[in-house]
PDB file of N, CA and C in Angstrom:
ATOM      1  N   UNK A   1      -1.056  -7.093   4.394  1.00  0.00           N
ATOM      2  CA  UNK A   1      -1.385  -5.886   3.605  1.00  0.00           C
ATOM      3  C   UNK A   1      -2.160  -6.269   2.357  1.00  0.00           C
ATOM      4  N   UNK A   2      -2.235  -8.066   1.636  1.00  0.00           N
ATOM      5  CA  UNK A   2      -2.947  -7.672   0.681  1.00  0.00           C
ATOM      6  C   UNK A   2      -4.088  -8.140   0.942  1.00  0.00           C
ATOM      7  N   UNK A   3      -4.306  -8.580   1.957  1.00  0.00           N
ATOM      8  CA  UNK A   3      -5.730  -8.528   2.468  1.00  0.00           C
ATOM      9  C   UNK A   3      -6.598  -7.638   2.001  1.00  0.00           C
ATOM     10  N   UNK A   4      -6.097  -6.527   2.874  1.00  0.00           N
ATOM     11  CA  UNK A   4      -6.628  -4.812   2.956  1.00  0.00           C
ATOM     12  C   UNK A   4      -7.164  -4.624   1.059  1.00  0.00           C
ATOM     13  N   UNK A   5      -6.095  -5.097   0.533  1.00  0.00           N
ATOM     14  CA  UNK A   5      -6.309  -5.179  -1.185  1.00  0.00           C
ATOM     15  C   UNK A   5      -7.495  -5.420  -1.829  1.00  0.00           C
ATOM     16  N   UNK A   6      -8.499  -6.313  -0.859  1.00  0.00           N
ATOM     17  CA  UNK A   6      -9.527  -7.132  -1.449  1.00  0.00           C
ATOM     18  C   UNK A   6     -10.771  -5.712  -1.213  1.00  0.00           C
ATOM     19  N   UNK A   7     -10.152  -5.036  -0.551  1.00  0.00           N
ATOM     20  CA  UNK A   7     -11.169  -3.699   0.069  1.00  0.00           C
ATOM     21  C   UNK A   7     -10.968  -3.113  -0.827  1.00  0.00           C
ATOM     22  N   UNK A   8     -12.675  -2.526  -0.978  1.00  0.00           N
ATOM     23  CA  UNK A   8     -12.231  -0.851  -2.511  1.00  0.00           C
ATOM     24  C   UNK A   8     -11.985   0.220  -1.855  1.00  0.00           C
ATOM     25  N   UNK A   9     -12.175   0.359  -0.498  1.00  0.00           N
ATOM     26  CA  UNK A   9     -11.381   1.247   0.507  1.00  0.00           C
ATOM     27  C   UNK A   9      -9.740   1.245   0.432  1.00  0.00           C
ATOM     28  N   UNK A  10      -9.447  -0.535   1.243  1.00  0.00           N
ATOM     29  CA  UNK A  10      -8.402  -0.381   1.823  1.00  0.00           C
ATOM     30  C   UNK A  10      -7.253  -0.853   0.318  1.00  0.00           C
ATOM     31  N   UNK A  11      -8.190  -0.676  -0.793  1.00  0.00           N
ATOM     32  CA  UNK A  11      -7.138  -0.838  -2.407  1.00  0.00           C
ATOM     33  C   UNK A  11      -6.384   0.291  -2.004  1.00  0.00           C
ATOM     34  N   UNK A  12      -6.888   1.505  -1.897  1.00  0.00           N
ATOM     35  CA  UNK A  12      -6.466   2.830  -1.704  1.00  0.00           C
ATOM     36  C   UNK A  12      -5.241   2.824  -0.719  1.00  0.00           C
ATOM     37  N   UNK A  13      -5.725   2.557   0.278  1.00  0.00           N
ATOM     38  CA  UNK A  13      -4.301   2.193   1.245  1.00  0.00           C
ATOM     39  C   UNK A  13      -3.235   1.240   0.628  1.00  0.00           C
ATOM     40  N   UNK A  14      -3.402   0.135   0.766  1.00  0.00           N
ATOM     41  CA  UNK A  14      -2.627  -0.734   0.358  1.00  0.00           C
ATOM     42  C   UNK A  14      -1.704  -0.220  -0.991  1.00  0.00           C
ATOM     43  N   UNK A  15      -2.399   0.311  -1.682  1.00  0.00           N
ATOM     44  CA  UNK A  15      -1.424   1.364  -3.211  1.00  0.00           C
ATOM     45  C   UNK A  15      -0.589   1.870  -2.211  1.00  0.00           C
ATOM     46  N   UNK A  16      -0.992   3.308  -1.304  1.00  0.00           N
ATOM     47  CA  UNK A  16      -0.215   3.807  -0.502  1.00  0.00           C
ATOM     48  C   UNK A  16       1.017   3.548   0.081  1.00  0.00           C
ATOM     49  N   UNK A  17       0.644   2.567   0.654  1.00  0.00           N
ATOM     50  CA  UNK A  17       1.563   1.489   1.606  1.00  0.00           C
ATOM     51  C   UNK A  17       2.394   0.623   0.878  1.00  0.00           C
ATOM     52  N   UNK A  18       2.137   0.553  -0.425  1.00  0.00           N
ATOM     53  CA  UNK A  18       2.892  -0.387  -0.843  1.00  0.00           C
ATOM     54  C   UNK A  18       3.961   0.762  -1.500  1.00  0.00           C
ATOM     55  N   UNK A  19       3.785   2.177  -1.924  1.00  0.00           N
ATOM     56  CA  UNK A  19       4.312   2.664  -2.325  1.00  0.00           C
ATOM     57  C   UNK A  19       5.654   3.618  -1.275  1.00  0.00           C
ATOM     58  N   UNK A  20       5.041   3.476   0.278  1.00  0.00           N
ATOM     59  CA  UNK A  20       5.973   3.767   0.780  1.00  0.00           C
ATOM     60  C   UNK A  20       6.320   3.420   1.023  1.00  0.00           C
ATOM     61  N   UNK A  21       6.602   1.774   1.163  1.00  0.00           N
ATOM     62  CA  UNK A  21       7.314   0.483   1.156  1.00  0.00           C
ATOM     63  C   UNK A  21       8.704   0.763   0.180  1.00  0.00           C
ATOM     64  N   UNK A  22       8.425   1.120  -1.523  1.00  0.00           N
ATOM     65  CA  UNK A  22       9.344   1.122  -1.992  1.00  0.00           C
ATOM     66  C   UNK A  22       9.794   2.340  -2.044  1.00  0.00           C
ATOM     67  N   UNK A  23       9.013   3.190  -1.560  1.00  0.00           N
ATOM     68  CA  UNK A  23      10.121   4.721  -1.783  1.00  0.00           C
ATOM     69  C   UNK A  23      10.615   4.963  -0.597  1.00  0.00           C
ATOM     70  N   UNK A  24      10.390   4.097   0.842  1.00  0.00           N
ATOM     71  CA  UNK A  24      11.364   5.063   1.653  1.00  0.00           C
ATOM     72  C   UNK A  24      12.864   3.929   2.234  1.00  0.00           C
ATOM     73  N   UNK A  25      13.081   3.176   1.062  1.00  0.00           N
ATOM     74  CA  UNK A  25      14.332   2.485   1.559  1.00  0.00           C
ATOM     75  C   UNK A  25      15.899   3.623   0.505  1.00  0.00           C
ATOM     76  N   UNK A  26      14.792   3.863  -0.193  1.00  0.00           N
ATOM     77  CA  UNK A  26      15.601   4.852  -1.061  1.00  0.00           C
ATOM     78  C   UNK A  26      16.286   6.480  -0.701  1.00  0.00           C
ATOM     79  N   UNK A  27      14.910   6.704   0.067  1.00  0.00           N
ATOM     80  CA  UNK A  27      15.066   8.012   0.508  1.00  0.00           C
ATOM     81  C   UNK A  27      16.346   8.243   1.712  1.00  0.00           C
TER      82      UNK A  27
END
């Protein structure tokens, strides 16, 4: 995933993804 990071596209994803990484162990 931080591959995708090095992309000014896949920055966008990777934020995403990293954010539902930490919000859905919670949920």
């Amino acid at each position: 995933m931080i591959v995708i990071c090095h992309d000014l596209i896949g920055a966008s994803i990777c934020i995403i993804g990293v954010s539902i990484m930490l919000w859905a162990p919670r949920s």
